[in-house]
N, C-alpha and C. Protein backbone atom coordinates (compact mmCIF):
# COMPACT_ATOMS: atom_id res chain seq x y z
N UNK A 1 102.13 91.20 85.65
CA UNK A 1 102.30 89.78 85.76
C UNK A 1 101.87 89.14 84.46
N UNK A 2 102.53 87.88 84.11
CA UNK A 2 102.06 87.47 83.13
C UNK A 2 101.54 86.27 83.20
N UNK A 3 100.63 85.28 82.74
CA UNK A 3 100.06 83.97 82.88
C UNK A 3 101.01 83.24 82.21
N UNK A 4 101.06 82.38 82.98
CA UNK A 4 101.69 81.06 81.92
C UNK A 4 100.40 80.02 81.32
N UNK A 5 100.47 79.92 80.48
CA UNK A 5 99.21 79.42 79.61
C UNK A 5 98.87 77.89 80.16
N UNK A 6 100.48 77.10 80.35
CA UNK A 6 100.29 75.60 80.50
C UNK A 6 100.08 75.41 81.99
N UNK A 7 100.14 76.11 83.10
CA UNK A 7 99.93 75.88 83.91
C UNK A 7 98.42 76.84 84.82
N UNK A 8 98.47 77.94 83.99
CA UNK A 8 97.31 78.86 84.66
C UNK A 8 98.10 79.82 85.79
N UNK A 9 99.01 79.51 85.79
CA UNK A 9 99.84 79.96 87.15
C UNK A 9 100.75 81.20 86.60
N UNK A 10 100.70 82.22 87.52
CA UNK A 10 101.36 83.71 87.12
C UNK A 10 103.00 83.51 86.88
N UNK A 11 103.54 83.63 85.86
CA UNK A 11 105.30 83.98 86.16
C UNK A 11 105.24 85.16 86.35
N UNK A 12 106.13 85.40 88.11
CA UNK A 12 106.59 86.88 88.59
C UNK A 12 107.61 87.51 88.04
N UNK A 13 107.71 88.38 87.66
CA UNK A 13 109.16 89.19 87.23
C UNK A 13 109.64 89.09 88.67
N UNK A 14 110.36 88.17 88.59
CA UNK A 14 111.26 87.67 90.47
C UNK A 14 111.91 88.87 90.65
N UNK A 15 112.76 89.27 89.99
CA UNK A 15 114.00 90.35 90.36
C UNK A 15 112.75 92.06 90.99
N UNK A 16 112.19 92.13 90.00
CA UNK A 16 111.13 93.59 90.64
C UNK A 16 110.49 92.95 92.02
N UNK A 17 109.66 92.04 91.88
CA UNK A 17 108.98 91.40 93.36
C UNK A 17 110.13 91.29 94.66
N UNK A 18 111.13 90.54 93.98
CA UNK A 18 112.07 90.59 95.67
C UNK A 18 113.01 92.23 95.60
N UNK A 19 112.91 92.61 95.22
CA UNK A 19 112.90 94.43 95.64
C UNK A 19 112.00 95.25 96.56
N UNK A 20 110.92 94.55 96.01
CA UNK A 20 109.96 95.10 96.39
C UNK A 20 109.24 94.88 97.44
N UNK A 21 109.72 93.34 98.18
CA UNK A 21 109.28 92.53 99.05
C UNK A 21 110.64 93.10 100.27
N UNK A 22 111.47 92.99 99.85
CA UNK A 22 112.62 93.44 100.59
C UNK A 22 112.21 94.98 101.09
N UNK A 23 112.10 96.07 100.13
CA UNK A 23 111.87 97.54 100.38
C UNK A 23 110.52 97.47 101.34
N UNK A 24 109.74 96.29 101.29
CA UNK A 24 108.56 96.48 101.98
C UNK A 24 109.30 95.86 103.67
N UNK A 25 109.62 94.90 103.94
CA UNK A 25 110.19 94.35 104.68
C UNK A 25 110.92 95.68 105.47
N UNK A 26 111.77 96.10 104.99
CA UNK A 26 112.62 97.26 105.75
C UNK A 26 111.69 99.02 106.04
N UNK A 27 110.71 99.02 105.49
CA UNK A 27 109.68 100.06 106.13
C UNK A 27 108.53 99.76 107.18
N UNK A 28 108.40 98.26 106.79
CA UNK A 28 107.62 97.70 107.81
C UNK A 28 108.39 97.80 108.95
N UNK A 29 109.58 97.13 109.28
CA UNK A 29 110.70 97.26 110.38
C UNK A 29 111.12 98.34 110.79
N UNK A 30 110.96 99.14 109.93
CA UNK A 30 111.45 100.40 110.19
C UNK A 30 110.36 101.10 111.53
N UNK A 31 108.89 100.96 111.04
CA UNK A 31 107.97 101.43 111.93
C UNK A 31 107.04 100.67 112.71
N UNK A 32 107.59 99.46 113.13
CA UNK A 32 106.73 98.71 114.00
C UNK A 32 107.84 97.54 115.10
N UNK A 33 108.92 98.42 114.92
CA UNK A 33 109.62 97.53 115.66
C UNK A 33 110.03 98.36 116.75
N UNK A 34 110.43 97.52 117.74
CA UNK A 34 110.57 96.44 118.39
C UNK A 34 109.50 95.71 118.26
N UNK A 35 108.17 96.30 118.56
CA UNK A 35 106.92 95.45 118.39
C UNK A 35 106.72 94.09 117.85
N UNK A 36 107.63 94.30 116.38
CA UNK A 36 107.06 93.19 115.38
C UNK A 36 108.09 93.54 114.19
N UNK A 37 108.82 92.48 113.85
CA UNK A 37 109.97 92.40 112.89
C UNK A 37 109.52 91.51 112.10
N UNK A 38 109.70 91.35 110.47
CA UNK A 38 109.46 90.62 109.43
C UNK A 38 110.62 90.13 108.96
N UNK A 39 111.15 89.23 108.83
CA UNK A 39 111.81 88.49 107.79
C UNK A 39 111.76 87.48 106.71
N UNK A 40 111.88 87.96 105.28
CA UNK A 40 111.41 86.76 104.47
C UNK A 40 111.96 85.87 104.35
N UNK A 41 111.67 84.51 104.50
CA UNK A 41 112.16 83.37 104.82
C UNK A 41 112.59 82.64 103.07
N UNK A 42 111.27 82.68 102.59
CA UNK A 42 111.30 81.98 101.41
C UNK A 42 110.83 82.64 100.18
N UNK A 43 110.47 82.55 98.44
CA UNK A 43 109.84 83.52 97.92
C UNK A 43 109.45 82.19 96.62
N UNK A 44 109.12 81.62 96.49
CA UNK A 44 108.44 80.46 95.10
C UNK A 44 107.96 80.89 94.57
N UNK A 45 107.77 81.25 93.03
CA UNK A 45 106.96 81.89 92.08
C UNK A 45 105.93 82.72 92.67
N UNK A 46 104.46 82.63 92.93
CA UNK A 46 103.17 83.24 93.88
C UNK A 46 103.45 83.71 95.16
N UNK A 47 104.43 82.38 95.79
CA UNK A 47 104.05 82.36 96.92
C UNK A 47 105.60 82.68 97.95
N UNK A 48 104.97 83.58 98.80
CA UNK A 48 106.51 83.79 99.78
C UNK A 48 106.30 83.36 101.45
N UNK A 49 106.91 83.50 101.77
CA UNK A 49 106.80 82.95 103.24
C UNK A 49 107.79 84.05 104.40
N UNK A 50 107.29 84.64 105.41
CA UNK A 50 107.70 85.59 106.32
C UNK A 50 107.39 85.32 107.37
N UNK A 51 108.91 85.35 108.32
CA UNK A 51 108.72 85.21 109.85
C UNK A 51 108.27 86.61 110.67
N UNK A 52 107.31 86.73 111.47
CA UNK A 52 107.27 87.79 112.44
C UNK A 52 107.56 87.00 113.17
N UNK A 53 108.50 88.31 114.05
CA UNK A 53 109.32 88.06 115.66
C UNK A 53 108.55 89.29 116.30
N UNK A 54 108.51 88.97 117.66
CA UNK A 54 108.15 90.46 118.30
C UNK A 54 107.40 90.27 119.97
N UNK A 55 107.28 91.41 120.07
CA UNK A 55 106.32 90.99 121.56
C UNK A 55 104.99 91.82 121.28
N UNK A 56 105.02 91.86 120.17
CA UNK A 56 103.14 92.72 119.37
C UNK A 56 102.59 93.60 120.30
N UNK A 57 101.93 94.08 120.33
CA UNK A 57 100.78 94.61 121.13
C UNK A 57 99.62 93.52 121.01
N UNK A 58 99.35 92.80 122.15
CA UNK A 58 98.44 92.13 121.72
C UNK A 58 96.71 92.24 121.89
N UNK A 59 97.06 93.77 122.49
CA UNK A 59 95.29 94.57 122.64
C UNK A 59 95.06 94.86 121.01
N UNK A 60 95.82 94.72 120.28
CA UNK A 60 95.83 94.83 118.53
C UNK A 60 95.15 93.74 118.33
N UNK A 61 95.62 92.63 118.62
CA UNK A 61 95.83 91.10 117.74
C UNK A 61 96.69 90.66 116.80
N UNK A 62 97.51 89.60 117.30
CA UNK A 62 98.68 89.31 117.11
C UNK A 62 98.34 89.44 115.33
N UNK A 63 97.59 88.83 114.74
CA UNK A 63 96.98 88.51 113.39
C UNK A 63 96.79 90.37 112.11
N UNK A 64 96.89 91.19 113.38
CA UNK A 64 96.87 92.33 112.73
C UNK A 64 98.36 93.22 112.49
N UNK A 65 99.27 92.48 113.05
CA UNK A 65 100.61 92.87 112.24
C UNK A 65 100.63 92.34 111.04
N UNK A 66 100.56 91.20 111.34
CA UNK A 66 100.98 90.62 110.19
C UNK A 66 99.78 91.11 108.66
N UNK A 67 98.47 91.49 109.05
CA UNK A 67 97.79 92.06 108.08
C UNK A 67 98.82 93.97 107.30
N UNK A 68 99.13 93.93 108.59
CA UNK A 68 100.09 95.43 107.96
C UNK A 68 100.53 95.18 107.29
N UNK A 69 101.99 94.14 107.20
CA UNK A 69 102.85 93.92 106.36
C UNK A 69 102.03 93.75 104.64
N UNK A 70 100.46 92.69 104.85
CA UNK A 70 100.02 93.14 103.49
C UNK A 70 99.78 93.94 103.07
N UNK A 71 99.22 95.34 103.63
CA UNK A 71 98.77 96.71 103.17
C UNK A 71 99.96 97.47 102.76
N UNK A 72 101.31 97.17 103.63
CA UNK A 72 102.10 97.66 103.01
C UNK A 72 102.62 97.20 101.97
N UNK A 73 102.38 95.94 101.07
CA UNK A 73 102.79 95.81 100.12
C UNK A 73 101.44 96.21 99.61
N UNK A 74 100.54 96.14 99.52
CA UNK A 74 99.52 96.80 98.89
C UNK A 74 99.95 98.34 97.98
N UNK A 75 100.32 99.27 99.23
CA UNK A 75 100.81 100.40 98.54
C UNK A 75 101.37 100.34 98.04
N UNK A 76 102.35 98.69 97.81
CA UNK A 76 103.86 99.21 96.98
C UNK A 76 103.30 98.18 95.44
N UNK A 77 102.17 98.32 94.99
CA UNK A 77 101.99 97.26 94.41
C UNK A 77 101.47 96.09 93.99
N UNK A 78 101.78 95.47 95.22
CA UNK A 78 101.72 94.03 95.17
C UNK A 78 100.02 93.68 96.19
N UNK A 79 99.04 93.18 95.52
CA UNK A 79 97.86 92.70 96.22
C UNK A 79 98.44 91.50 96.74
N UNK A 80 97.86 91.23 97.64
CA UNK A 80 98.16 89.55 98.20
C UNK A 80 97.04 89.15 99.25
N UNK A 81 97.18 88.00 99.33
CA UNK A 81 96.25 87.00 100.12
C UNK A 81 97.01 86.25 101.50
N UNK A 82 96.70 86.29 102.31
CA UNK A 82 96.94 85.19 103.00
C UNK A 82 96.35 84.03 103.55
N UNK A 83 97.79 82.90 103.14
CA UNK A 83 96.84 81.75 103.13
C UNK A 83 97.00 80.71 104.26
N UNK A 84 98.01 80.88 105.07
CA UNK A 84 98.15 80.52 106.17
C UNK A 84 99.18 81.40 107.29
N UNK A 85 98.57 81.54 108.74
CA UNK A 85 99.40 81.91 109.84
C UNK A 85 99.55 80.14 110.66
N UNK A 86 100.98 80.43 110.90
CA UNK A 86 101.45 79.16 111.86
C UNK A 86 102.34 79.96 113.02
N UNK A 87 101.63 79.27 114.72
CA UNK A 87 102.09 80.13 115.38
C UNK A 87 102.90 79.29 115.72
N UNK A 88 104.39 79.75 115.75
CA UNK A 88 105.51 79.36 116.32
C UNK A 88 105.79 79.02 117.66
N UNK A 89 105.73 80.09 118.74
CA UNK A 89 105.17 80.65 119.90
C UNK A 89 104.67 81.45 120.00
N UNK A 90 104.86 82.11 121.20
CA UNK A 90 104.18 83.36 121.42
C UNK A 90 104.77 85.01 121.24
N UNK A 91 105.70 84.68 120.91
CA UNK A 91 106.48 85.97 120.07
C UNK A 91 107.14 85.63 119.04
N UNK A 92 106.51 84.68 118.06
CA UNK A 92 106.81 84.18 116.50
C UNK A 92 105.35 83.74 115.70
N UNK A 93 105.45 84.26 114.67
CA UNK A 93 104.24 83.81 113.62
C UNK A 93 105.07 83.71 112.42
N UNK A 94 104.82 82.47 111.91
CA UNK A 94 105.31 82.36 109.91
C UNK A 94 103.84 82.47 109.56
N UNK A 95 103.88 83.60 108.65
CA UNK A 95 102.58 83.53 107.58
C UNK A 95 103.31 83.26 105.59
N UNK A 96 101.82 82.51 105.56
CA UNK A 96 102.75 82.24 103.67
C UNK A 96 101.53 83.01 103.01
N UNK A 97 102.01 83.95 102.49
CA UNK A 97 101.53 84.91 101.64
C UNK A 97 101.40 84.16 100.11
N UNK A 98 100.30 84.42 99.51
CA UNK A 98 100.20 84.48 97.71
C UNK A 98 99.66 85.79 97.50
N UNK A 99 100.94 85.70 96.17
CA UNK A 99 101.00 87.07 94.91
C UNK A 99 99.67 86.87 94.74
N UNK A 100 98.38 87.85 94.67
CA UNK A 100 97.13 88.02 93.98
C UNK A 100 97.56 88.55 92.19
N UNK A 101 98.42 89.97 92.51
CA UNK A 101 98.34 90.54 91.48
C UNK A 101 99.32 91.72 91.54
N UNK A 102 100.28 92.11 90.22
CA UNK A 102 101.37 93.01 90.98
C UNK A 102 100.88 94.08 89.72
N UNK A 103 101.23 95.09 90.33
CA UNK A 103 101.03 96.41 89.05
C UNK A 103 102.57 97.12 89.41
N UNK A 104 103.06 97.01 87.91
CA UNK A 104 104.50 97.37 87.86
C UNK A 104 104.33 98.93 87.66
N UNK A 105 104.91 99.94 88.67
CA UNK A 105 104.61 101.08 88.61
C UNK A 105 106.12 101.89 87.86
């Protein structure tokens, strides 16, 4: 990642990140669904935004899918934070994720 000086704020190499957000998206789905499906909604410089759909396990906590989806970008890369869950209902969560830090492998 690189800083932009005038703002303090990271420019993402967009094209590697939404690869990578996508490839994460479709392994996450791949192994937690029906349970819990991700779709990225939105992606702004830092910050992206992803719908979970699902009927969770909720002896988990609904809040711990959606922590998967970060670990799995973790492995692929990408650290991140989350900075808000908004519950939709009860088989929908939008969480908006921020880029911490990406290591281009």
């Amino acid at each position: 990642m690189t800083e932009n000086r005038k703002t303090g704020r990271y420019r993402i190499f967009n094209t590697e990140i939404r690869k990578i957000l996508r490839d994460a998206t479709k392994i996450y789905n791949k192994y937690r669904s029906p349970e819990a499906n991700a779709k990225i909604l939105r992606i702004e410089d830092e910050i992206f935004i992803v719908r979970f759909d699902g009927s969770f396990c909720e002896t988990c906590g609904i809040n711990d899918w959606i922590d998967d989806f970060r670990y799995q970008l973790m492995n692929m890369g990408i650290n991140t934070e989350i900075k808000e869950i908004i519950e939709v209902d009860e088989s929908s969560r939008i969480a908006v994720f921020r880029i911490k830090s990406f290591e281009n492998n």
